[in-house]
N, C-alpha and C. Protein backbone atom coordinates (compact mmCIF):
# COMPACT_ATOMS: atom_id res chain seq x y z
N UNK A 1 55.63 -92.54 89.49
CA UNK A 1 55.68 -93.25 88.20
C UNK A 1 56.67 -94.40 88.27
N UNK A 2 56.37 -95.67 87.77
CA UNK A 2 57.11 -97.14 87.38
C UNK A 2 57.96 -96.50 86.06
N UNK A 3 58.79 -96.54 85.80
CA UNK A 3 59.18 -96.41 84.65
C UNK A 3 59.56 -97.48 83.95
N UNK A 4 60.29 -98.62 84.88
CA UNK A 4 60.30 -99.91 84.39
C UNK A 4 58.49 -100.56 83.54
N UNK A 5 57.58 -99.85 83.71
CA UNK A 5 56.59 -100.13 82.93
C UNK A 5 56.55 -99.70 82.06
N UNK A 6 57.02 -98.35 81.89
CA UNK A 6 56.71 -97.05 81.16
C UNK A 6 57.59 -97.63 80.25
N UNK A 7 58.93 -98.36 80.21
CA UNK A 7 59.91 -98.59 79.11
C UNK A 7 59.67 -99.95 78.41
N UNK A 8 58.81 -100.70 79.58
CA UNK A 8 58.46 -101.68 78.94
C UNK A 8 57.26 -101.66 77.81
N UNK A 9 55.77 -100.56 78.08
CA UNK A 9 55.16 -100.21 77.37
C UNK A 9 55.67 -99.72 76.04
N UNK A 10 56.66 -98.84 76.09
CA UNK A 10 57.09 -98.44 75.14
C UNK A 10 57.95 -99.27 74.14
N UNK A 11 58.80 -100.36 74.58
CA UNK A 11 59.27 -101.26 73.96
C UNK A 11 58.48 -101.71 73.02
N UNK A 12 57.23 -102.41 73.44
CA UNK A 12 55.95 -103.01 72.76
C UNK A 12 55.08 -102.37 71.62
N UNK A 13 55.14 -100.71 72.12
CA UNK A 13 54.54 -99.32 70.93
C UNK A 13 55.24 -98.65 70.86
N UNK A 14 56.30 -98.61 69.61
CA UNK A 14 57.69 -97.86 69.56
C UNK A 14 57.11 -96.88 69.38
N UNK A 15 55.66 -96.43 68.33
CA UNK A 15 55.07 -95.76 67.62
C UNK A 15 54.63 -94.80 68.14
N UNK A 16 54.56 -95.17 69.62
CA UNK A 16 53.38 -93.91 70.54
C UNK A 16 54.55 -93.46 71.07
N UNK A 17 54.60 -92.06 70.75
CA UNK A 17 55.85 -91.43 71.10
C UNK A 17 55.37 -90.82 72.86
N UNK A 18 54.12 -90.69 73.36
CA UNK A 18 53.81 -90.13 74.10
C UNK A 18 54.40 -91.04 75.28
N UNK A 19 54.82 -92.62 74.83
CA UNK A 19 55.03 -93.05 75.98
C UNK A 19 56.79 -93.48 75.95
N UNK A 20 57.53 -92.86 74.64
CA UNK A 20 58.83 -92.44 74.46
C UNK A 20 58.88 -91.27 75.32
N UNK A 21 57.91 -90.24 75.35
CA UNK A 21 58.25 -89.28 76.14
C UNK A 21 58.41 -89.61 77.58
N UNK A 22 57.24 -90.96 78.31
CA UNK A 22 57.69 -90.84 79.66
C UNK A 22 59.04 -91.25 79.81
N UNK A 23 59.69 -92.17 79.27
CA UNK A 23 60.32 -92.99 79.58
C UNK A 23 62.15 -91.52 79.41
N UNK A 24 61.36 -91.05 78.86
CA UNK A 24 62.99 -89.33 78.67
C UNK A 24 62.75 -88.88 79.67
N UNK A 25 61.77 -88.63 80.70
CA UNK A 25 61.24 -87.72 81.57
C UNK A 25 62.03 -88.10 82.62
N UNK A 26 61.02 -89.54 82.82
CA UNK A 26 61.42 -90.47 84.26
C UNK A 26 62.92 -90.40 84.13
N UNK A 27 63.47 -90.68 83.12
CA UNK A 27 65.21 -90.60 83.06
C UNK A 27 65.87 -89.38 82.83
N UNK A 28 65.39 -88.72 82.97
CA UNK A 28 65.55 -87.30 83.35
C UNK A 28 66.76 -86.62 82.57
N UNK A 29 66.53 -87.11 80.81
CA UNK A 29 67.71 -86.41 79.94
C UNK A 29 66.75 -85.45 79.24
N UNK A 30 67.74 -84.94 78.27
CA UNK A 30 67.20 -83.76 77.32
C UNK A 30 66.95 -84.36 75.87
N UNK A 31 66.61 -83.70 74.73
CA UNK A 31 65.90 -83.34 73.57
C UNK A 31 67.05 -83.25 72.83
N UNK A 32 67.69 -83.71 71.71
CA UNK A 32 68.27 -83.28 70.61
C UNK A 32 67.12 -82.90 69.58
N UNK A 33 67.61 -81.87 68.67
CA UNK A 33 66.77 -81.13 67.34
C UNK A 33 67.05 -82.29 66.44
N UNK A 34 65.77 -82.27 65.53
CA UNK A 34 65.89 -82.89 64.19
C UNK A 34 66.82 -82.35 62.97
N UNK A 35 67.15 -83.57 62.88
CA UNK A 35 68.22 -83.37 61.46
C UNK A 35 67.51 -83.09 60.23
N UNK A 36 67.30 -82.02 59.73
CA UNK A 36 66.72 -81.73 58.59
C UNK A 36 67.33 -82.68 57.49
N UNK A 37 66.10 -83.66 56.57
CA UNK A 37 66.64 -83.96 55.41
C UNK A 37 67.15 -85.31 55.86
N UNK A 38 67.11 -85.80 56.63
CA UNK A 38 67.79 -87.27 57.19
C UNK A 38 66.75 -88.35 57.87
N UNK A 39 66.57 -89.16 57.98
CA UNK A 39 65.77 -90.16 58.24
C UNK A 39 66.68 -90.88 59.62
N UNK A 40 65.83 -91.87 60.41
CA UNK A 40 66.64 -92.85 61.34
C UNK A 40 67.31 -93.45 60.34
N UNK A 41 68.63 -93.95 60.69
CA UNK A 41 69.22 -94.83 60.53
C UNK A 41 70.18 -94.64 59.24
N UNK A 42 69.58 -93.43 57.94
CA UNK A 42 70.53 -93.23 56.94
C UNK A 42 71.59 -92.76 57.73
N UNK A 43 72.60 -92.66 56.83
CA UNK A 43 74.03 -91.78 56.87
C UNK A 43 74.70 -91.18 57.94
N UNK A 44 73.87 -91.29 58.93
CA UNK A 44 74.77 -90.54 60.63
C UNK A 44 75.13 -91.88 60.60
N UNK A 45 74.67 -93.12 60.79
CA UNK A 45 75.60 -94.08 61.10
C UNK A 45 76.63 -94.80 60.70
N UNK A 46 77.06 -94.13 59.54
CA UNK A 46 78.29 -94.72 58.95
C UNK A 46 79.17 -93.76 59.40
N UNK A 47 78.96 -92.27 59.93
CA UNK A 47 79.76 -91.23 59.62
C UNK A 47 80.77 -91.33 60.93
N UNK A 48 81.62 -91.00 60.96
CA UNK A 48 83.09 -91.47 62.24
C UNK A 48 82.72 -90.51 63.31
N UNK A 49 82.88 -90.58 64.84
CA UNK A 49 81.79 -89.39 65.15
C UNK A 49 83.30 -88.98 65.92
N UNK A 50 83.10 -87.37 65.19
CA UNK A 50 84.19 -86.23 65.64
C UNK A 50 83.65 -85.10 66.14
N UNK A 51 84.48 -84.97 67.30
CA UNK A 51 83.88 -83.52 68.12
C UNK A 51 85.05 -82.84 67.74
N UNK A 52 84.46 -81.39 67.68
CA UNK A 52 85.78 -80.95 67.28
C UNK A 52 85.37 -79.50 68.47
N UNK A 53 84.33 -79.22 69.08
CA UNK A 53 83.53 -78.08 68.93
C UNK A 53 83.69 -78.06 70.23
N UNK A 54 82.91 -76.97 70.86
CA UNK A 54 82.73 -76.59 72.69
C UNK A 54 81.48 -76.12 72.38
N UNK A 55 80.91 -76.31 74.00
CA UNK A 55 79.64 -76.26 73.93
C UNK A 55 78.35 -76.83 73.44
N UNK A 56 77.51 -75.54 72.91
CA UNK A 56 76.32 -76.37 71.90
C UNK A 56 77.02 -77.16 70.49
N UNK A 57 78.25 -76.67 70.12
CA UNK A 57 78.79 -77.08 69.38
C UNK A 57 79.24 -78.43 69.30
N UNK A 58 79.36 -79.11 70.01
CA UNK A 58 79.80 -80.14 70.45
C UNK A 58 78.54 -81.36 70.71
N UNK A 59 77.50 -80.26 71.39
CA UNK A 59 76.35 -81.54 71.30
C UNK A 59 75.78 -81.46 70.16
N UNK A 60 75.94 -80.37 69.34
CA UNK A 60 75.27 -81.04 67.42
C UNK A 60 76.35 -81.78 66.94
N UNK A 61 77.80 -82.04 67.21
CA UNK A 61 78.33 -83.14 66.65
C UNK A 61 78.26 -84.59 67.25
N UNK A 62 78.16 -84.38 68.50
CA UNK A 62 77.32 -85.97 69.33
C UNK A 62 76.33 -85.94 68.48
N UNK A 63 75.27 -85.27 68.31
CA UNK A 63 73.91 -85.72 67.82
C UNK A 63 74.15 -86.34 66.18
N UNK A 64 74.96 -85.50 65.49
CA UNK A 64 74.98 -86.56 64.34
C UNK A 64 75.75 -87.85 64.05
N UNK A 65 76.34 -88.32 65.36
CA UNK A 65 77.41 -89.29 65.29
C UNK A 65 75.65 -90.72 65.43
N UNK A 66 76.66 -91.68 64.76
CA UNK A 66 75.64 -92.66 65.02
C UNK A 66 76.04 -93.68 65.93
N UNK A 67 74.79 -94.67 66.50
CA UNK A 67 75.27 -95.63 67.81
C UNK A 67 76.49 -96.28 67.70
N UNK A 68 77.44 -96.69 66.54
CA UNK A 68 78.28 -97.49 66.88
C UNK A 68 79.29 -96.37 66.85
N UNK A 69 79.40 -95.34 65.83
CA UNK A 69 80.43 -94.76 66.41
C UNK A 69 80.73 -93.54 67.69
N UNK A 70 79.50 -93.73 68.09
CA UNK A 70 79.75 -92.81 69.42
C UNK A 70 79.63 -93.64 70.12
N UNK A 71 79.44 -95.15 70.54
CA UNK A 71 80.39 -96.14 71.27
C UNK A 71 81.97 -95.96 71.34
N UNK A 72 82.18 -96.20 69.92
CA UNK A 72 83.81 -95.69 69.83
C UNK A 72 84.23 -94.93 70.94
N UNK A 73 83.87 -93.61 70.44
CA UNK A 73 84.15 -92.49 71.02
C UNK A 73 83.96 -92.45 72.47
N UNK A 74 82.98 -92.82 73.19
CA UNK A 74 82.98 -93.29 74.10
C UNK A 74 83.78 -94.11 75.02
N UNK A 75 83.90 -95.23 74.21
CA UNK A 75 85.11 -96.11 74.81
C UNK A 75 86.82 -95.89 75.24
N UNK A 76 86.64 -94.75 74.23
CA UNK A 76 88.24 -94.09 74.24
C UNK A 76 88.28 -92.74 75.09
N UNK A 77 87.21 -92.27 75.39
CA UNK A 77 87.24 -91.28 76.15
C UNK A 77 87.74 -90.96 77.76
N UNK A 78 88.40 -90.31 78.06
CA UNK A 78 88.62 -90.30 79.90
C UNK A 78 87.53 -90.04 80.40
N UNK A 79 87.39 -90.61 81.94
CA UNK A 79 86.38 -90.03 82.39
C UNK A 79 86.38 -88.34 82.43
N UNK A 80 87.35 -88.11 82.73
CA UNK A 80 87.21 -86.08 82.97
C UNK A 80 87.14 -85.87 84.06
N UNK A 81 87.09 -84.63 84.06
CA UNK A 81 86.80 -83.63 85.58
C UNK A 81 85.34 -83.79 85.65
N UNK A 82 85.38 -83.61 86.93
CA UNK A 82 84.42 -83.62 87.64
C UNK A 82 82.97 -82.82 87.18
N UNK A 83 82.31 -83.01 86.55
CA UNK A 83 81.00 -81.41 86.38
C UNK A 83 80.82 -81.07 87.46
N UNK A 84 80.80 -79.64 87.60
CA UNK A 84 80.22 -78.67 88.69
C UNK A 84 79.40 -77.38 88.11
N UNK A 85 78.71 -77.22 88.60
CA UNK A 85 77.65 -76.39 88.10
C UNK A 85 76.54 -77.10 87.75
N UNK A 86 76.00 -76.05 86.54
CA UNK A 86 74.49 -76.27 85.66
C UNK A 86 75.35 -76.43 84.74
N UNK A 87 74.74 -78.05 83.60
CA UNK A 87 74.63 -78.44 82.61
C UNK A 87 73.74 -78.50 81.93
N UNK A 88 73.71 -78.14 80.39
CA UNK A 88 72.46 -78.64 80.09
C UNK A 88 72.59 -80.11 78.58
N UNK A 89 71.78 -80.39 78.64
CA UNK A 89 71.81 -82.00 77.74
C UNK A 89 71.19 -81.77 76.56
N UNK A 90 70.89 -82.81 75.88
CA UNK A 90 69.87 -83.83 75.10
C UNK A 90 70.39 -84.95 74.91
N UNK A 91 69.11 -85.43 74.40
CA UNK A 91 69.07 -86.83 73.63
C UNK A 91 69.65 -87.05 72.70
N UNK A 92 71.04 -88.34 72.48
CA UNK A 92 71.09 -88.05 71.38
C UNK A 92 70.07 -89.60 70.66
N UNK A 93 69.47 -90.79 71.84
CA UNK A 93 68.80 -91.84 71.29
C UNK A 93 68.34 -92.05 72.77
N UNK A 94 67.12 -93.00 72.06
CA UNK A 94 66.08 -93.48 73.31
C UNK A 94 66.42 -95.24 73.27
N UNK A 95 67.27 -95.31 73.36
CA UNK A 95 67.09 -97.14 72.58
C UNK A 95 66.00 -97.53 73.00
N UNK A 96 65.36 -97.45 74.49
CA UNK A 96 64.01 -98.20 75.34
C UNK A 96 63.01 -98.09 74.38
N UNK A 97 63.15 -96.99 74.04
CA UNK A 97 61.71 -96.27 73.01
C UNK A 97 61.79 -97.02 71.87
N UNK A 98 62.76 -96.93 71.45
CA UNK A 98 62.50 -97.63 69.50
C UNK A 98 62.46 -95.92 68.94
N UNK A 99 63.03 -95.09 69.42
CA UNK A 99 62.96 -93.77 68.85
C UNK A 99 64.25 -92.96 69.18
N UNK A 100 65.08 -92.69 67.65
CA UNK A 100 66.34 -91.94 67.49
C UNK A 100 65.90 -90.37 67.63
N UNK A 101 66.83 -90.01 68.26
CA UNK A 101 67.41 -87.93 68.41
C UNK A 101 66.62 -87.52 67.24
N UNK A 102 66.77 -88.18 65.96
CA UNK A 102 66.12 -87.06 64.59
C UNK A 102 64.75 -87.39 64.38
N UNK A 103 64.05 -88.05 65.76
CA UNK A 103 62.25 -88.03 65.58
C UNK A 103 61.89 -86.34 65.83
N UNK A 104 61.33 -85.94 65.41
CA UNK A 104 60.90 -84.76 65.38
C UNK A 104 60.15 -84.11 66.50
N UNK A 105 59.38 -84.82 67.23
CA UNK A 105 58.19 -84.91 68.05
C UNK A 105 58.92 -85.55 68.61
N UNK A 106 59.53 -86.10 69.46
CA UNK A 106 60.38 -86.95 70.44
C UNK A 106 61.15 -86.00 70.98
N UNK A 107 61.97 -85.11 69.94
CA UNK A 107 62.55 -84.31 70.43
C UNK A 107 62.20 -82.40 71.36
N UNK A 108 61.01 -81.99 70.18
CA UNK A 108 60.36 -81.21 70.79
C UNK A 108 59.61 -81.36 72.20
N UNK A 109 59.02 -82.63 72.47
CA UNK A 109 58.38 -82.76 73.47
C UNK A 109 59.53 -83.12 74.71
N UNK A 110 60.06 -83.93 74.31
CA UNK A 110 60.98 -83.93 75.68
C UNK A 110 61.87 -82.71 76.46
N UNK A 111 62.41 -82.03 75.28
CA UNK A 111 62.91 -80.71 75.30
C UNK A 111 62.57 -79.61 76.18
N UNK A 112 61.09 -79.66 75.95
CA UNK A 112 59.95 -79.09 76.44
C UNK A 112 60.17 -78.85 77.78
N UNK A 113 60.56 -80.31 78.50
CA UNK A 113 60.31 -80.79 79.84
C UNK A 113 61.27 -80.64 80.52
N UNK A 114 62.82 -81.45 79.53
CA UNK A 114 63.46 -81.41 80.85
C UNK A 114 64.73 -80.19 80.41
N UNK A 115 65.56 -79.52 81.26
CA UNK A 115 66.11 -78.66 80.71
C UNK A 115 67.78 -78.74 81.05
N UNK A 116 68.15 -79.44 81.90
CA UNK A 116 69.06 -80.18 82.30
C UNK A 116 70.01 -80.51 84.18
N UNK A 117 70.84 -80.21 84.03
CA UNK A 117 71.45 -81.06 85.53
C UNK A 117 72.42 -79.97 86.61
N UNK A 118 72.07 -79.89 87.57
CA UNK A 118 72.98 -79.04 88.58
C UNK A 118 73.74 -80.01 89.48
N UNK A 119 74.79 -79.59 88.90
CA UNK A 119 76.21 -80.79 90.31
C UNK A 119 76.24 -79.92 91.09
N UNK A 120 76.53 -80.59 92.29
CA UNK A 120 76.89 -79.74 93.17
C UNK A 120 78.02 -81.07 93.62
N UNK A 121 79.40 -80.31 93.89
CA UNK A 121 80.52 -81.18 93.38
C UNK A 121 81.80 -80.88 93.90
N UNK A 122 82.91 -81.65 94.54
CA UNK A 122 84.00 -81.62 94.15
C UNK A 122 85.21 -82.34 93.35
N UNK A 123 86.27 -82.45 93.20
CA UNK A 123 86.95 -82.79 92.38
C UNK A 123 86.58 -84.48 92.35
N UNK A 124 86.15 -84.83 93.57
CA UNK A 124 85.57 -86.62 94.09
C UNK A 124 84.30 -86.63 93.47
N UNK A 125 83.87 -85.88 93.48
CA UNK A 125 82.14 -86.43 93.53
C UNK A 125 81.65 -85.63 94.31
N UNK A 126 79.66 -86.13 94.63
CA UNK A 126 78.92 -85.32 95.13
C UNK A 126 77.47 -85.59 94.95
N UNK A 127 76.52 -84.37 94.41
CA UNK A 127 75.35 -84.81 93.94
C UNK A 127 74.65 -83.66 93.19
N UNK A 128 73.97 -84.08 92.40
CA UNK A 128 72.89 -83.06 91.42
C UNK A 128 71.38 -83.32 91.51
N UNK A 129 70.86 -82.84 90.73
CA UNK A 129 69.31 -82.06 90.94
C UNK A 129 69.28 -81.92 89.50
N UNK A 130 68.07 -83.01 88.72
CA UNK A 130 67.52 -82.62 87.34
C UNK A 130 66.89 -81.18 87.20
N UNK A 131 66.50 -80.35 86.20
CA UNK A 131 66.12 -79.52 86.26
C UNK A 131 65.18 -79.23 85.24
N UNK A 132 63.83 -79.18 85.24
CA UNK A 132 62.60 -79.20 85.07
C UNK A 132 61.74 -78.22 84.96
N UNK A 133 61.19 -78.11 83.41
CA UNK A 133 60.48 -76.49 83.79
C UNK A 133 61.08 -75.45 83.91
N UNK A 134 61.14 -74.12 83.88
CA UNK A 134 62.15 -73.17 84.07
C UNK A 134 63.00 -73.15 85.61
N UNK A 135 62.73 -73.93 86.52
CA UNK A 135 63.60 -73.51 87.18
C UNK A 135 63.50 -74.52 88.26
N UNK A 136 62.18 -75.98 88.47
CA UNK A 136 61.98 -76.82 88.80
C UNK A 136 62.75 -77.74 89.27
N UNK A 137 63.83 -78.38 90.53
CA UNK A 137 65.03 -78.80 90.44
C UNK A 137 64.62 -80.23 90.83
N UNK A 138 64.76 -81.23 90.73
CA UNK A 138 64.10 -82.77 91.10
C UNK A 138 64.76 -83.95 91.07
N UNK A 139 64.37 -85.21 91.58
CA UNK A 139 65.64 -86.34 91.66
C UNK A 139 66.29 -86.09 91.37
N UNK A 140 67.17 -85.98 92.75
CA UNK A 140 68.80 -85.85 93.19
C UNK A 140 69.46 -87.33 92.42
N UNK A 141 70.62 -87.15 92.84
CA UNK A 141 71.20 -88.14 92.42
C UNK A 141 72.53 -88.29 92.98
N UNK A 142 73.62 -89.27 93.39
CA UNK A 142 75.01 -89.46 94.16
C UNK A 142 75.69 -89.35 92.63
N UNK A 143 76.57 -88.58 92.66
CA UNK A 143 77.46 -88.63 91.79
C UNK A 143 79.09 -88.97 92.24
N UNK A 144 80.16 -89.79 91.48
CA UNK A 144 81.38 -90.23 91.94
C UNK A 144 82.20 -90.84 91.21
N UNK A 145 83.31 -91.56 90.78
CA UNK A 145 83.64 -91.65 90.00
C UNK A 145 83.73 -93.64 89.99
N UNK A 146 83.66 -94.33 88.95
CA UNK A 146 83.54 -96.06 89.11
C UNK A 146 83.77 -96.69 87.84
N UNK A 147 84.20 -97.65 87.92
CA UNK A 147 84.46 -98.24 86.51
C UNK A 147 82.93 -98.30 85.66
N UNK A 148 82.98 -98.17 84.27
CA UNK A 148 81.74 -98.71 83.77
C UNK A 148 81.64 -100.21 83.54
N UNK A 149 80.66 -100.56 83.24
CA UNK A 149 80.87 -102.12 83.89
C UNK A 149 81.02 -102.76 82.43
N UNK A 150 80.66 -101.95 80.56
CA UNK A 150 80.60 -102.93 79.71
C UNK A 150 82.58 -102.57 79.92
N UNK A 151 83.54 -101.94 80.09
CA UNK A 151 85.15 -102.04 79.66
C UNK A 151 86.11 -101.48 80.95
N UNK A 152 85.14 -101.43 82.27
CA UNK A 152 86.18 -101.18 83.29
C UNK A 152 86.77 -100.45 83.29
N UNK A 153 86.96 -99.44 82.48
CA UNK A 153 87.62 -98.48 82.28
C UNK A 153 86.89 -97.13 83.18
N UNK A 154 87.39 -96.37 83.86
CA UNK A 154 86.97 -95.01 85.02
C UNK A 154 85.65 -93.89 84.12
N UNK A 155 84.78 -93.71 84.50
CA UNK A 155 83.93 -93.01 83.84
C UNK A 155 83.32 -91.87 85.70
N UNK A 156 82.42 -91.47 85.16
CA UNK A 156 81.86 -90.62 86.25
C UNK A 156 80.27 -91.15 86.31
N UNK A 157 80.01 -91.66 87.14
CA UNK A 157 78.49 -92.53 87.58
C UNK A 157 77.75 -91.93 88.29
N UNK A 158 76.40 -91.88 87.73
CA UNK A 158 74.98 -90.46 88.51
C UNK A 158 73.84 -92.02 88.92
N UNK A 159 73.93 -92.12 90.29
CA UNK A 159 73.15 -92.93 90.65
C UNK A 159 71.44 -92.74 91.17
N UNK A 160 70.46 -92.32 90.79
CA UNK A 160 69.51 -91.92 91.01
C UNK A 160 69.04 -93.18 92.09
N UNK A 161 67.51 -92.36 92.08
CA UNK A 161 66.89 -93.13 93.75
C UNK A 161 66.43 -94.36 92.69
N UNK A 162 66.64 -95.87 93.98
CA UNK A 162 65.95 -96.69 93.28
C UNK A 162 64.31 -97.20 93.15
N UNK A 163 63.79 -95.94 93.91
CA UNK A 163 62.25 -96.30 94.07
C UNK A 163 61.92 -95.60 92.55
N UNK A 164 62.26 -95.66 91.46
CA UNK A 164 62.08 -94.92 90.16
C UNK A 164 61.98 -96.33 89.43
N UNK A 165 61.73 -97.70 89.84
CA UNK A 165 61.57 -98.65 89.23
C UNK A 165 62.60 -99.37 88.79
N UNK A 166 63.53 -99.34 89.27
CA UNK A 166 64.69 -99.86 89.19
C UNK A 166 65.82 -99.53 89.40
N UNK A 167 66.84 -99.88 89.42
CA UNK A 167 68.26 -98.95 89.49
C UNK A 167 68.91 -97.97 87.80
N UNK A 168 68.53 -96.69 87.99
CA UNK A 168 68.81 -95.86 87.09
C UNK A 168 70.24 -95.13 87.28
N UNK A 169 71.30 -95.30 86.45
CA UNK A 169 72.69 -95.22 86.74
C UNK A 169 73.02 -94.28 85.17
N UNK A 170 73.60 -93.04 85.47
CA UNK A 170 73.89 -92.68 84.07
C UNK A 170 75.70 -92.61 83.92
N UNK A 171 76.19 -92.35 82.99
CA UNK A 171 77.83 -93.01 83.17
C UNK A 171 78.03 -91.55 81.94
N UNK A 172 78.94 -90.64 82.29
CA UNK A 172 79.62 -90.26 81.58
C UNK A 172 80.94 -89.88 81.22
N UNK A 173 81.18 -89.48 80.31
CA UNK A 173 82.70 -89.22 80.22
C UNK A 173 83.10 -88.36 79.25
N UNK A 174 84.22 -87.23 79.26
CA UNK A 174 84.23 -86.18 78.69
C UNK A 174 84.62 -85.95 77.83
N UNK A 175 83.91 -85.45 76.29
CA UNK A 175 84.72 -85.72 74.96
C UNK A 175 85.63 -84.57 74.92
N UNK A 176 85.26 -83.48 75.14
CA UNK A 176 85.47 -82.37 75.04
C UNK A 176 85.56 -81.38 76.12
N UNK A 177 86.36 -80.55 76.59
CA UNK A 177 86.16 -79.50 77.99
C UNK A 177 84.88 -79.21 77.77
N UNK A 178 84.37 -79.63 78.79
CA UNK A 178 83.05 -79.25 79.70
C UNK A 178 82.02 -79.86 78.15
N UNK A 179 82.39 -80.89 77.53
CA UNK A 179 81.11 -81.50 77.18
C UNK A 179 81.12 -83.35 77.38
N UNK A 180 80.77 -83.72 77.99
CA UNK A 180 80.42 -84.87 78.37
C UNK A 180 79.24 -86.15 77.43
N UNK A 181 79.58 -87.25 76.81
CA UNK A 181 79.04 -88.12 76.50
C UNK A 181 78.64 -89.30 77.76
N UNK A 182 76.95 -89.43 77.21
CA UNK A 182 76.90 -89.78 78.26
C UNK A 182 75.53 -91.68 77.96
N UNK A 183 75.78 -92.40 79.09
CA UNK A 183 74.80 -93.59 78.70
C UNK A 183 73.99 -93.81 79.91
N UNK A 184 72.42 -94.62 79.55
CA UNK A 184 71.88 -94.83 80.94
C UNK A 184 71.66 -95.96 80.90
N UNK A 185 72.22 -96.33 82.16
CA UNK A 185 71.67 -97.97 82.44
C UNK A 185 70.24 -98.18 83.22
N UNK A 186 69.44 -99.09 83.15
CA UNK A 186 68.36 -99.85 84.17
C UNK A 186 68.25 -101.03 84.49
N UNK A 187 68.45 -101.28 86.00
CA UNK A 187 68.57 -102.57 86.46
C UNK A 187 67.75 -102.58 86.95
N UNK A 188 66.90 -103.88 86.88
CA UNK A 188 65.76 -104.50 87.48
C UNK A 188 66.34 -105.55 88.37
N UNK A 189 65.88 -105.72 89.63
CA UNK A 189 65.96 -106.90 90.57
C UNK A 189 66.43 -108.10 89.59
N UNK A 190 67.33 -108.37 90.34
CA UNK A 190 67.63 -110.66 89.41
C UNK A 190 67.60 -110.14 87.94
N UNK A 191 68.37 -108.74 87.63
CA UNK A 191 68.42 -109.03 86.18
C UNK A 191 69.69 -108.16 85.97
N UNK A 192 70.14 -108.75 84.45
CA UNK A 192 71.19 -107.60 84.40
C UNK A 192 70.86 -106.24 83.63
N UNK A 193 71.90 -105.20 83.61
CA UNK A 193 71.88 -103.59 83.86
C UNK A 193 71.39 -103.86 81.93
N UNK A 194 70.58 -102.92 81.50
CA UNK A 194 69.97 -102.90 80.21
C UNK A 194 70.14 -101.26 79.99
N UNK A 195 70.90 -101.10 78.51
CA UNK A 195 71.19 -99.56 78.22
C UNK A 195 69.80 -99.24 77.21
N UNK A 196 69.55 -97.85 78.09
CA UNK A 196 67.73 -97.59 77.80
C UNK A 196 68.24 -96.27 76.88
N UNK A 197 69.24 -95.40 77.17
CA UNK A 197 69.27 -94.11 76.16
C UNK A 197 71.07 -93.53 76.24
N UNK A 198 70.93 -92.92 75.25
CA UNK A 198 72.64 -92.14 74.97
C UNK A 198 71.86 -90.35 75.18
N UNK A 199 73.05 -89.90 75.67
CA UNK A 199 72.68 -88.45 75.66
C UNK A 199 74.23 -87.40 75.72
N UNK A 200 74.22 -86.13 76.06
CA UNK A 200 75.15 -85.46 75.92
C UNK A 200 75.37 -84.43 76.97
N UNK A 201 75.79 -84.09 77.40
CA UNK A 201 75.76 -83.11 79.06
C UNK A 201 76.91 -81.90 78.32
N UNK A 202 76.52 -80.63 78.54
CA UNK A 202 77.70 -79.83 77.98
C UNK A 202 76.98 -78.04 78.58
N UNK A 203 77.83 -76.94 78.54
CA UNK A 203 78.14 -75.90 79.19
C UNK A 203 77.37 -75.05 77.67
């Protein structure tokens, strides 16, 4: 699969979620649940985004934080320790798609698919294995630690293969013990790095 098509298709039909779904797959994050009672774009995005929680706890407060303030949060965050082990994720936005965490069907279906990430790791770096299906393990990835490139500041960088249509780079950094905020970049040849989705990595 091109996914650089797949995101570009989808850019063009925000509407067809089926091709929001490739574009979660090929990038190999997880599913946040719908926010009962909330629409895109009302009221998570004014709200200040605070983790206070561990665990799943922690990725339902990523999920209701909205894009600018889980930039914030982001920006101020250390990179962290290293992940080792099995993580598991979601979505908390698709930006590529034109489709937020509280689509309903965006979220079930991706969910579905991917289930989340195995490091295999030391305190430096290393590499992981998406994990797919109940037990399905797939594009590896170099993991290590590098500045992010929008504030230079140290984050932890998952470099996937670039025959996936471009250079797919995910950057995270740890809000919380053992829960991780996280962003994906895609670079296309002669172009610069374009952020396609936000997600959440946590124990």
């Amino acid at each position: 699969m091109n996914i650089t098509r797949v995101i570009r298709s989808a850019r063009r039909r925000r509407s067809v979620v089926a091709l929001a779904l490739g574009s979660v797959v090929a990038l190999s994050l997880s599913a946040a649940p719908a926010q009962a009672g909330a629409r895109p774009g009302e009221a998570v995005a004014a709200r200040p985004c605070v983790v206070r929680g561990d665990g799943e706890r922690a990725a339902e407060e990523l999920g209701r934080c909205g894009r600018v303030a889980f930039d914030g949060l982001f920006r101020q965050a250390p990179a962290g320790r290293m992940p080792h082990g099995p993580m598991r994720g979601r979505l908390l936005r698709c930006t590529a798609c034109g489709q937020p965490a509280v689509d309903p069907v965006l979220g079930l279906l991706a969910g579905a698919v991917w289930h989340g990430k195995v490091f295999h790791t030391d305190e430096r770096g290393g590499h992981l294995f998406q994990v797919v299906g109940p037990e399905l393990r797939v594009i590896r990835g170099e993991v290590g630690y590098a500045g992010y490139p929008d504030d230079g500041r140290a984050a932890i960088r998952i470099v996937h293969p670039r025959d996936m249509g471009g250079l797919v780079t995910d950057w995270i950094r740890e809000v919380r013990p053992g829960a991780y905020a996280g962003v994906t970049t895609l670079t296309e040849e002669g172009h610069q790095p374009w952020r396609v989705a936000d997600f959440v990595l946590y124990r």
